[in-house]
C-alpha atoms as a PDB file:
ATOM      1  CA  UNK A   1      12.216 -35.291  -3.835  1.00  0.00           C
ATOM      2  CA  UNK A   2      14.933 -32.940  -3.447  1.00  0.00           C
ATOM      3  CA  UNK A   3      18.679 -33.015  -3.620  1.00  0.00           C
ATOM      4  CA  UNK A   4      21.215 -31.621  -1.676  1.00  0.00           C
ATOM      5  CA  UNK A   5      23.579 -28.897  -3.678  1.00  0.00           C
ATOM      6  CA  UNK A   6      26.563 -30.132  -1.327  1.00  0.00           C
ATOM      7  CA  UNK A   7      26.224 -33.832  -1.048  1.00  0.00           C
ATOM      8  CA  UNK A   8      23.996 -34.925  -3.947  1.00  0.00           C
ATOM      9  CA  UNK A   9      21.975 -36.751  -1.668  1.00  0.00           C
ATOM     10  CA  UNK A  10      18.014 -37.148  -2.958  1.00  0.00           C
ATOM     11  CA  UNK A  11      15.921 -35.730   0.556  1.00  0.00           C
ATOM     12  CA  UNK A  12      12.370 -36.824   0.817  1.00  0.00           C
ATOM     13  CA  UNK A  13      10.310 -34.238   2.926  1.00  0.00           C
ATOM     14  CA  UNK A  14       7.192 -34.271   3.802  1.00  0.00           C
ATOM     15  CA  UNK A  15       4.049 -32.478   6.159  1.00  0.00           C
ATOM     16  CA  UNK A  16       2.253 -34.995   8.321  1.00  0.00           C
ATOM     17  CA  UNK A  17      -0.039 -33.261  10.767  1.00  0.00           C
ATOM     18  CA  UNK A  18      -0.463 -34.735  13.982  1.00  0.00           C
ATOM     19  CA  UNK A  19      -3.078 -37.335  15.122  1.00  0.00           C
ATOM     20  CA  UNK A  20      -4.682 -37.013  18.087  1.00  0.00           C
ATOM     21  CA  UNK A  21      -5.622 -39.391  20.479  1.00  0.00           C
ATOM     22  CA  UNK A  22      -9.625 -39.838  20.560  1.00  0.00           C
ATOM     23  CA  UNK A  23     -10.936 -37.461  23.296  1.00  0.00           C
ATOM     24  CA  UNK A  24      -8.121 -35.276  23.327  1.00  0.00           C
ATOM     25  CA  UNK A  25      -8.216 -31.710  22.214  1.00  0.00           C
ATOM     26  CA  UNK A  26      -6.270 -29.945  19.740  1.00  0.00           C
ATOM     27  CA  UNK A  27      -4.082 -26.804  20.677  1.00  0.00           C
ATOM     28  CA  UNK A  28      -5.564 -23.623  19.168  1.00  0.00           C
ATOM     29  CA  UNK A  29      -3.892 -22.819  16.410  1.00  0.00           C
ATOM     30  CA  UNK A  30      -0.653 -20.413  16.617  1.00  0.00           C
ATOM     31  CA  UNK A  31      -2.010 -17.457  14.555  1.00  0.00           C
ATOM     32  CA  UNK A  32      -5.293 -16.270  15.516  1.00  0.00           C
ATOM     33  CA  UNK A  33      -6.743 -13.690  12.742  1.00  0.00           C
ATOM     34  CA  UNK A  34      -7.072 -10.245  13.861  1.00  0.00           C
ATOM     35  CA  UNK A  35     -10.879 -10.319  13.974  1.00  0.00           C
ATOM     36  CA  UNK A  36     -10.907 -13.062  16.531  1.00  0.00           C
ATOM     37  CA  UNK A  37     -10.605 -11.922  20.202  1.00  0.00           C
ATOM     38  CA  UNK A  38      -6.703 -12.810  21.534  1.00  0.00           C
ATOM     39  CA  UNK A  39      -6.265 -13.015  25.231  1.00  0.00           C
ATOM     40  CA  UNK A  40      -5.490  -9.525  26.630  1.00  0.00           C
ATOM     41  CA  UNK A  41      -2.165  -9.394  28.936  1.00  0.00           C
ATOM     42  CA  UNK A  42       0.515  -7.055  28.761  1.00  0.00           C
ATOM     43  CA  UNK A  43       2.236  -5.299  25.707  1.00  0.00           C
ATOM     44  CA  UNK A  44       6.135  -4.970  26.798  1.00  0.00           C
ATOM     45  CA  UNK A  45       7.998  -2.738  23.817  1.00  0.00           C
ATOM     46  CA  UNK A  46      10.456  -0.393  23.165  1.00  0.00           C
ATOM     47  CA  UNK A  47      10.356   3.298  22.837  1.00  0.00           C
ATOM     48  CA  UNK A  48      13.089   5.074  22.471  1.00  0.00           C
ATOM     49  CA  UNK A  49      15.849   2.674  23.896  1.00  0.00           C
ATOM     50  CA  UNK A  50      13.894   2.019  27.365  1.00  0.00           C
ATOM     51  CA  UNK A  51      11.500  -0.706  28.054  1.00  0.00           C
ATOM     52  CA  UNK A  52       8.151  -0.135  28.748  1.00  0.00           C
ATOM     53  CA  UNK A  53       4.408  -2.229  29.374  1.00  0.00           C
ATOM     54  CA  UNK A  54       1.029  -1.139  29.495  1.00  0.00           C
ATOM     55  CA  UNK A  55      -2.406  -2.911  29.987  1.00  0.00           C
ATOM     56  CA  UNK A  56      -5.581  -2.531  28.623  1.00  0.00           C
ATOM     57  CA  UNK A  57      -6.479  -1.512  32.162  1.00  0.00           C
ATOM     58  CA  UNK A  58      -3.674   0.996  32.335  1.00  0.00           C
ATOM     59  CA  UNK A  59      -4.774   3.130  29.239  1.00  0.00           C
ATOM     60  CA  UNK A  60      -8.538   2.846  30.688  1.00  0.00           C
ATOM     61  CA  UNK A  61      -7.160   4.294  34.104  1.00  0.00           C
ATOM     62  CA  UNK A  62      -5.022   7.389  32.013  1.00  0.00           C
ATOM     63  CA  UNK A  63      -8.320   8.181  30.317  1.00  0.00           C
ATOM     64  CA  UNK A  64     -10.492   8.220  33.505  1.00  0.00           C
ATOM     65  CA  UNK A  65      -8.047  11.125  35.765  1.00  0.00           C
ATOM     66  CA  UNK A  66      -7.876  13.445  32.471  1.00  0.00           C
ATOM     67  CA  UNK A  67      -9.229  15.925  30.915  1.00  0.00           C
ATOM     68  CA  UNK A  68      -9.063  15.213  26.672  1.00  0.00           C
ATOM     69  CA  UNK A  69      -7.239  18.113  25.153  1.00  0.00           C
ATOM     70  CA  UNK A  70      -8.379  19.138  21.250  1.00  0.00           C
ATOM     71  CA  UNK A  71      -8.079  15.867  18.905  1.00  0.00           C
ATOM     72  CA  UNK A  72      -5.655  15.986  15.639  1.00  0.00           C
ATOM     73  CA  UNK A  73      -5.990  13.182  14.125  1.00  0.00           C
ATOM     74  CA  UNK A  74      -6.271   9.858  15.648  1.00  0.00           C
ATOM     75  CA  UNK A  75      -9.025   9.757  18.569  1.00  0.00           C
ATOM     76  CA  UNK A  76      -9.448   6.601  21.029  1.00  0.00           C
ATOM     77  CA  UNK A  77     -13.323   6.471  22.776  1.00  0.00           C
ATOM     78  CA  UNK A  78     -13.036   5.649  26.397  1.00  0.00           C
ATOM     79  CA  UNK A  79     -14.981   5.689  30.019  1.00  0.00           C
ATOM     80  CA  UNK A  80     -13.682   9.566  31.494  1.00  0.00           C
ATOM     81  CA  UNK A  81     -14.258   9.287  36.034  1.00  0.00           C
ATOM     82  CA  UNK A  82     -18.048   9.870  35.319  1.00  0.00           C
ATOM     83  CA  UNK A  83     -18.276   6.930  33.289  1.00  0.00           C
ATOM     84  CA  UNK A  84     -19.264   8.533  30.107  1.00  0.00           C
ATOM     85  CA  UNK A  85     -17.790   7.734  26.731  1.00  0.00           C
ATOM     86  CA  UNK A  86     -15.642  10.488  25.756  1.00  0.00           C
ATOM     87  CA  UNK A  87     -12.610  10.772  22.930  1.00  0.00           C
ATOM     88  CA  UNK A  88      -9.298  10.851  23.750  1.00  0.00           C
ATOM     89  CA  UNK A  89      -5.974  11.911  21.653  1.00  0.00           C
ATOM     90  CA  UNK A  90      -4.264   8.829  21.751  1.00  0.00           C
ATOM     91  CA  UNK A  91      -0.787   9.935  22.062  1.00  0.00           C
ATOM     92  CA  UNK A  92      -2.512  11.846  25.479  1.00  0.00           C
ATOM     93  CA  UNK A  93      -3.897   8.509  26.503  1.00  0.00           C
ATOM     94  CA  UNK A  94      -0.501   6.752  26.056  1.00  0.00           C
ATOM     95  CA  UNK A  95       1.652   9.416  27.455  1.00  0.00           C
ATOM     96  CA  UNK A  96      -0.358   9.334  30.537  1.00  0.00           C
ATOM     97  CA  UNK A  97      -0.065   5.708  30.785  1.00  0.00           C
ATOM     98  CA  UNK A  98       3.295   5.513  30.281  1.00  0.00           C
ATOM     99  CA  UNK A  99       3.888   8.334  32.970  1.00  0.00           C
ATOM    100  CA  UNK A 100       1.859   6.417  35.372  1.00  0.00           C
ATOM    101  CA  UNK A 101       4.214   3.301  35.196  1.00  0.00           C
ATOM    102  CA  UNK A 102       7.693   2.692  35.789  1.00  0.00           C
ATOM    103  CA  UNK A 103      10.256   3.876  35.162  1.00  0.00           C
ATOM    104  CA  UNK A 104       8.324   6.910  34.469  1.00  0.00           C
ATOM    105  CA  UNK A 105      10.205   8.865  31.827  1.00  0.00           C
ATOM    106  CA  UNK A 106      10.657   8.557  28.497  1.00  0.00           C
ATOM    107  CA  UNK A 107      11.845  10.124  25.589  1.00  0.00           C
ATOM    108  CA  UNK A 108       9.226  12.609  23.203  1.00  0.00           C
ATOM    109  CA  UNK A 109      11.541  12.282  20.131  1.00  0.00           C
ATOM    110  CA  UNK A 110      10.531   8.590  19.183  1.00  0.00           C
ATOM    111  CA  UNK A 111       7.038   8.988  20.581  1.00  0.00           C
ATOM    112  CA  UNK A 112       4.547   9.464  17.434  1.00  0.00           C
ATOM    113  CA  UNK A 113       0.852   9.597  16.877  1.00  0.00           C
ATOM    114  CA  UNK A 114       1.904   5.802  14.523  1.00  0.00           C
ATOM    115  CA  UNK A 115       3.371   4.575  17.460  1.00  0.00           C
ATOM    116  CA  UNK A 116       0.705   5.258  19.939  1.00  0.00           C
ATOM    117  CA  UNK A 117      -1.714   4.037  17.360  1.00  0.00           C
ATOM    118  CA  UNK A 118       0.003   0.918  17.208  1.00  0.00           C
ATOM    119  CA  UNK A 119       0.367   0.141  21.570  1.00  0.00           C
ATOM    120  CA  UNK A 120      -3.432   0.845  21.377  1.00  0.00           C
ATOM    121  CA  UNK A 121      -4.495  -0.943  18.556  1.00  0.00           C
ATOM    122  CA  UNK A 122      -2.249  -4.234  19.778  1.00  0.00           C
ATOM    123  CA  UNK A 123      -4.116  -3.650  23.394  1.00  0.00           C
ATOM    124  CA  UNK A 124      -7.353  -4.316  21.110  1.00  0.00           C
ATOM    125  CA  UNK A 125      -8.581  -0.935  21.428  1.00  0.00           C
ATOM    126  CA  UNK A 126      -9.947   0.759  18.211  1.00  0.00           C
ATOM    127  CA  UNK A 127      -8.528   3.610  17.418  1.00  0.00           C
ATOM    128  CA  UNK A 128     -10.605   6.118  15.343  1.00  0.00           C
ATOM    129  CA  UNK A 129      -9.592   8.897  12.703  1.00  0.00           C
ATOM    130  CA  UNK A 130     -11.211  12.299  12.109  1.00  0.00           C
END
């Protein structure tokens, strides 16, 4: 029982979760934990004052048409146009998926190795560190 600081009114609250009808199913739950797979679509953020997406599909295409240059830090494994495995930078791999999609510009002073870590790893790619 709680009461109200303006009106002095006692307020009963209570959780009742819902019953469902027999042979209905449930919604899946709002929060998923990060182990369990989420449905991939596309990321839309902010970088930079300009909007931007990108799809699991568009970082595989960046990493497939180029060539990885020498890896700092953070390293993300994908298919190169052979189809091997190779390891990418990731801020390489985001740059050149960010290039590749409208509007086609964006700014290098907000663009970090954090942030890029961050699109990939929300895309559900792992992201690796030397």
């Amino acid at each position: 029982m709680l009461i109200c600081p303006y009106c002095g009114k006692e307020v009963e609250l209570s959780l009742r979760a819902p019953v469902e009808p027999a042979g209905v199913e449930s919604h899946p739950p709002a929060y998923q934990s990060p182990d369990e797979p989420r449905p991939l679509g596309l990321l839309r953020f902010i970088l930079g004052g300009a909007s931007f997406s990108l799809s699991q599909g568009d970082i595989e295409q960046a990493g497939s048409t180029i060539v990885p240059q020498p890896i700092r830090k953070y390293y993300v494994e994908l298919p190169d146009s052979a189809g091997r495995i190779r390891k990418f930078p990731i801020k390489q791999v985001v740059r050149k998926a960010l290039l590749a999609k409208p509007p086609g510009e964006f700014s290098e002073e907000h663009f970090t190795a954090h942030r890029a870590r961050d699109i990939l790893r929300r895309l559900r790619f792992t992201v690796h560190e030397m």
